[in-house]
N, C-alpha and C. Protein backbone atom coordinates (compact mmCIF):
# COMPACT_ATOMS: atom_id res chain seq x y z
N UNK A 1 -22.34 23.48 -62.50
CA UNK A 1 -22.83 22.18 -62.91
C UNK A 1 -21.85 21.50 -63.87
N UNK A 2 -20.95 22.47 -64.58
CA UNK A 2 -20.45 21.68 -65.82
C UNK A 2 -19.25 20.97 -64.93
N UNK A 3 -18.84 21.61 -64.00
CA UNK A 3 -17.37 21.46 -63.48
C UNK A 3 -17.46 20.14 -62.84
N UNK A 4 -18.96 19.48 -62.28
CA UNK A 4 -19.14 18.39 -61.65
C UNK A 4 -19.25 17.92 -62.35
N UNK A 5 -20.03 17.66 -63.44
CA UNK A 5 -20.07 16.60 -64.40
C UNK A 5 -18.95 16.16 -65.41
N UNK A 6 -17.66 17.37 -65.69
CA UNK A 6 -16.56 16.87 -65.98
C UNK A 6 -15.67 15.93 -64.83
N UNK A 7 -15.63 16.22 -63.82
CA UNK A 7 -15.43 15.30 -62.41
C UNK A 7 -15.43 13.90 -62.22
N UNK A 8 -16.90 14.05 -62.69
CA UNK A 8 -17.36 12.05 -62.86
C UNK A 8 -17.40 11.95 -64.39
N UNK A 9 -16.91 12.36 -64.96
CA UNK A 9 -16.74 12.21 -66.55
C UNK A 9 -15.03 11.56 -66.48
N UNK A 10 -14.38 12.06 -65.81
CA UNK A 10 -12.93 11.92 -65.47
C UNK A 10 -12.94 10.32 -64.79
N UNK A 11 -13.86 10.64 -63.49
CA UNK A 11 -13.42 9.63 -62.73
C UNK A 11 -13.82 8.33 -63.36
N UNK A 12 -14.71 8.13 -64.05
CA UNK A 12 -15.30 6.97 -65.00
C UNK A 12 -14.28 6.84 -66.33
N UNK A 13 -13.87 7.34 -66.68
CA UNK A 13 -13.11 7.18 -67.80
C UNK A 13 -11.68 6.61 -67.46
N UNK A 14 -11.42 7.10 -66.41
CA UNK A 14 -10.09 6.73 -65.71
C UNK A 14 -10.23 5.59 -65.07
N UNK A 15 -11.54 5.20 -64.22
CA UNK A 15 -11.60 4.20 -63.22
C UNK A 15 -11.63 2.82 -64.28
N UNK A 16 -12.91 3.16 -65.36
CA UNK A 16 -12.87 2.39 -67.01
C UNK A 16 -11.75 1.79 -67.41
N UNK A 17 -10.90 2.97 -67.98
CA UNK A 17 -9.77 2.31 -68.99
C UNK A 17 -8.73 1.32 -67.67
N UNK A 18 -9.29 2.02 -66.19
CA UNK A 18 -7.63 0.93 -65.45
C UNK A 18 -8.48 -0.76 -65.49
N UNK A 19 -9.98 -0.38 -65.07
CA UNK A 19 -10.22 -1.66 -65.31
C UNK A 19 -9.92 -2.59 -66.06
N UNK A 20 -10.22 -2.18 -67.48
CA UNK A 20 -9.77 -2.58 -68.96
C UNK A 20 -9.12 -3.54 -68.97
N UNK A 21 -7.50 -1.97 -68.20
CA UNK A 21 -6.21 -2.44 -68.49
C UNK A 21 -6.08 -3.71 -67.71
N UNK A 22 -6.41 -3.91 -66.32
CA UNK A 22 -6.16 -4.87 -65.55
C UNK A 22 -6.68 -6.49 -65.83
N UNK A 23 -7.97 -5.94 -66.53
CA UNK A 23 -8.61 -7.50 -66.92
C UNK A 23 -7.45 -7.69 -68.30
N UNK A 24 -7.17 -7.29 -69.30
CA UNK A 24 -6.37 -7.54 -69.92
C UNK A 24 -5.07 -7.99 -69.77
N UNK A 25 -4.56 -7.46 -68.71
CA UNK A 25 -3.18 -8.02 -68.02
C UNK A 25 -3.40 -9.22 -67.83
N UNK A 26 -4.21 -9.50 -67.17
CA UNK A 26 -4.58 -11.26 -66.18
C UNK A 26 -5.08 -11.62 -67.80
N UNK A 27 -5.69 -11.48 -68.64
CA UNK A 27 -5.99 -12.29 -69.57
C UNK A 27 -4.27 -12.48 -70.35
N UNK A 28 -3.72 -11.59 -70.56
CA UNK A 28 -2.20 -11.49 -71.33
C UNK A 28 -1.44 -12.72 -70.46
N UNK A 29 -1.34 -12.51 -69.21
CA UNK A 29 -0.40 -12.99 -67.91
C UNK A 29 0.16 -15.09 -68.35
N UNK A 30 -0.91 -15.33 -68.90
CA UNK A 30 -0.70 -17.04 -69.02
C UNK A 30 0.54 -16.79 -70.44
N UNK A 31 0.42 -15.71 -71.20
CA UNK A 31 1.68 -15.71 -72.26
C UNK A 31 2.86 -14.44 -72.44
N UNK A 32 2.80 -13.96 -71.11
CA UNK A 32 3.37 -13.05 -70.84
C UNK A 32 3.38 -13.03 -69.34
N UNK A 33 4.12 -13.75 -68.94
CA UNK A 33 3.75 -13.51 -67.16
C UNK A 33 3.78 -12.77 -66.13
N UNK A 34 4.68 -11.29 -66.69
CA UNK A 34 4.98 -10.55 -65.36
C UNK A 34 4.06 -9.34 -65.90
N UNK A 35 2.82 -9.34 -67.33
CA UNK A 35 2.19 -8.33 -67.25
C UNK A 35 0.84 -8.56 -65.94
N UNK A 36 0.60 -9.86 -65.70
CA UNK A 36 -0.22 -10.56 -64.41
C UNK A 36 -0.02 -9.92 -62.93
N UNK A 37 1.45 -9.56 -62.99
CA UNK A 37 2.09 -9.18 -61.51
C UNK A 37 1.24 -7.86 -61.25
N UNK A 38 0.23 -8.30 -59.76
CA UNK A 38 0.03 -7.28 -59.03
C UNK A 38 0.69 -6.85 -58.27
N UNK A 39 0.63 -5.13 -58.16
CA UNK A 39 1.20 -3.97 -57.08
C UNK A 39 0.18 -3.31 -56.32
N UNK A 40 -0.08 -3.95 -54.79
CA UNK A 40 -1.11 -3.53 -54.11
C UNK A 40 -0.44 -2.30 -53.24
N UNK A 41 -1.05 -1.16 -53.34
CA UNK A 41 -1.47 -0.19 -52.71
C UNK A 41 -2.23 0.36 -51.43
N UNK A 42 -2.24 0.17 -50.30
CA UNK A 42 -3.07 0.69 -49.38
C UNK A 42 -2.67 0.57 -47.99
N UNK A 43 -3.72 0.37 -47.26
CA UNK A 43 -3.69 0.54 -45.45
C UNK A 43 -4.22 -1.21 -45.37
N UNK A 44 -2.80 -2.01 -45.37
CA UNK A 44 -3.39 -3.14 -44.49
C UNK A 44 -2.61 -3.77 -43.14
N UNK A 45 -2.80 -3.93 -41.92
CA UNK A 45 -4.29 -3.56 -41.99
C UNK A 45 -4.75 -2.35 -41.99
N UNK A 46 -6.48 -1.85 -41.52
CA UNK A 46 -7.07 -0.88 -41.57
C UNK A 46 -6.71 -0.09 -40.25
N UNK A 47 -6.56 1.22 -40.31
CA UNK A 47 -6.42 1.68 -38.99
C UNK A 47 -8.18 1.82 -38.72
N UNK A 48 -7.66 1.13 -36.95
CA UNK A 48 -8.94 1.09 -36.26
C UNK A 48 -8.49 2.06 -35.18
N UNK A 49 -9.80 2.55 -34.86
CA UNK A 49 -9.92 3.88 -33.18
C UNK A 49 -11.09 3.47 -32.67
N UNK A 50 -10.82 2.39 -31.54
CA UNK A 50 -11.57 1.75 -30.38
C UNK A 50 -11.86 2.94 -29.21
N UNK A 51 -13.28 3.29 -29.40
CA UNK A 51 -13.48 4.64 -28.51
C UNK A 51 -14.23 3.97 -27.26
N UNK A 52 -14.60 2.72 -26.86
CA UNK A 52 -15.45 2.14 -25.92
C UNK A 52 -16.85 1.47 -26.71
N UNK A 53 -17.17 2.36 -27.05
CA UNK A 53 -18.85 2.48 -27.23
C UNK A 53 -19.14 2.43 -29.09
N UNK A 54 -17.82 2.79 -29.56
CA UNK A 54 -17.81 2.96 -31.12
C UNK A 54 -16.59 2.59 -31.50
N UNK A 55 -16.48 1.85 -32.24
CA UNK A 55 -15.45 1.01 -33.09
C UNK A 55 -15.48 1.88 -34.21
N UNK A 56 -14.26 2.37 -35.03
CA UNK A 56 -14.11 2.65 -36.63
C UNK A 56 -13.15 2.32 -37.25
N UNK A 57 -13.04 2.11 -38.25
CA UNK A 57 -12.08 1.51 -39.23
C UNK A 57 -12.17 2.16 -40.35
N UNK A 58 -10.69 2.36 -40.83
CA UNK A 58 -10.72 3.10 -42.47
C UNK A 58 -9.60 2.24 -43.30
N UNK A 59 -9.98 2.13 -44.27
CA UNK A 59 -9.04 1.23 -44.80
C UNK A 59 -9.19 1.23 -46.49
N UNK A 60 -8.36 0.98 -46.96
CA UNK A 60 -8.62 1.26 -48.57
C UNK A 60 -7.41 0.08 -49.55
N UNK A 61 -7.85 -0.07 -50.33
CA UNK A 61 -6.84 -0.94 -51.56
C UNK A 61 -6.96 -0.65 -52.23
N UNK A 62 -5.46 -0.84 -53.01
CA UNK A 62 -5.66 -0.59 -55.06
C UNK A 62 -4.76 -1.61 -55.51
N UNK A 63 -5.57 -2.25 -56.38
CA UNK A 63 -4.66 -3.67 -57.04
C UNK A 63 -4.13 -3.05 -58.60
N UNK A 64 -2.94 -2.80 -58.98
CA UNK A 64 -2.71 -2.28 -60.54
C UNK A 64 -1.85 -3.66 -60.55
N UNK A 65 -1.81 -4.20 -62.10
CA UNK A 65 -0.93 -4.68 -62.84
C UNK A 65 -0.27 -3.86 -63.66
N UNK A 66 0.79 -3.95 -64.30
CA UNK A 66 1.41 -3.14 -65.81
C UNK A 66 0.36 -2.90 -66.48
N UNK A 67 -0.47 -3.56 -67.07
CA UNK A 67 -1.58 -3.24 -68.33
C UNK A 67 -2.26 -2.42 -67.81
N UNK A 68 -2.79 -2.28 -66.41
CA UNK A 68 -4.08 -1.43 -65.69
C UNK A 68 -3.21 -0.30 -65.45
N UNK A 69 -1.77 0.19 -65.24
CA UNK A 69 -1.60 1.13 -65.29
C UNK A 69 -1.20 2.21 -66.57
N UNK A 70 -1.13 1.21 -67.43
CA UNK A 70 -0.93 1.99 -68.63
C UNK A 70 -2.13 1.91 -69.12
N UNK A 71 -3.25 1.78 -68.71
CA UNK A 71 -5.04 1.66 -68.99
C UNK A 71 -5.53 2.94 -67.99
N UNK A 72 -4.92 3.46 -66.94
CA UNK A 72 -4.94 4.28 -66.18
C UNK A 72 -4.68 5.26 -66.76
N UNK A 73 -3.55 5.29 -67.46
CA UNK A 73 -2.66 6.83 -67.79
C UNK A 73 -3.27 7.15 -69.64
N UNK A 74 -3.53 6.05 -69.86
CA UNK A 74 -4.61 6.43 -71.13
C UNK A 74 -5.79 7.15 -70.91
N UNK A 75 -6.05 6.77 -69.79
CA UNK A 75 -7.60 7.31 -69.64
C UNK A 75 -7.29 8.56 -69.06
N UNK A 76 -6.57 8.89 -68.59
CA UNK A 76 -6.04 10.55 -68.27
C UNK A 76 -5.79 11.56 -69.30
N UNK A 77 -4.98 10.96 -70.50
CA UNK A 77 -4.37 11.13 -71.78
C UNK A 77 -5.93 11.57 -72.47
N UNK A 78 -6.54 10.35 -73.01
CA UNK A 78 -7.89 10.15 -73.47
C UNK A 78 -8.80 11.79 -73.12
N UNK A 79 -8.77 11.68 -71.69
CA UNK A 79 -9.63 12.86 -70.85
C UNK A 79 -8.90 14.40 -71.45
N UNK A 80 -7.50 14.63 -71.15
CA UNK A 80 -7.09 15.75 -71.43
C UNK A 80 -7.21 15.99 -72.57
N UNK A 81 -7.54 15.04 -73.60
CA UNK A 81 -7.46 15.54 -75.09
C UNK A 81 -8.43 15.67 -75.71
N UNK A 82 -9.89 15.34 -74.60
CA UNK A 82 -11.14 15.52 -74.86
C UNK A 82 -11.13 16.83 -74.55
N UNK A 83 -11.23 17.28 -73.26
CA UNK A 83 -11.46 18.37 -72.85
C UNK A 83 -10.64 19.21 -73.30
């Protein structure tokens, strides 16, 4: 039980501080402009597998700015020095 609840203790703290970081970037970005610059991450488009009868699609994104990734790696930092 403990090992799961450190898990989503992690993933919230981490998913948290990138948020943070990212709304802070875009708020910084009008006096600092390249902390604004997003670096998107993912599958676009989505890979699709047209079977006849069933369509699927998987597909995923990650938007970081500078601030959300150093809001990311805090919250990793943050975590290891809790635990």
């Amino acid at each position: 039980m403990r090992r799961g609840f450190s898990t989503l203790v992690f993933v919230l703290l981490v998913a948290f501080t990138a948020v943070l970081g990212n709304l802070l970037g875009e708020a910084l970005s009008g006096v600092i402009p390249f902390l604004g610059r997003m670096v998107v991450l993912g599958l676009h488009p989505p890979l699709t597998a047209d079977l006849g009868f069933l369509r699927f699609s998987l597909g995923f994104s990650l938007s970081f700015n500078l601030v959300g990734l150093v809001g990311l790696l805090l919250g990793v930092f943050l975590y290891r020095r809790w635990s």
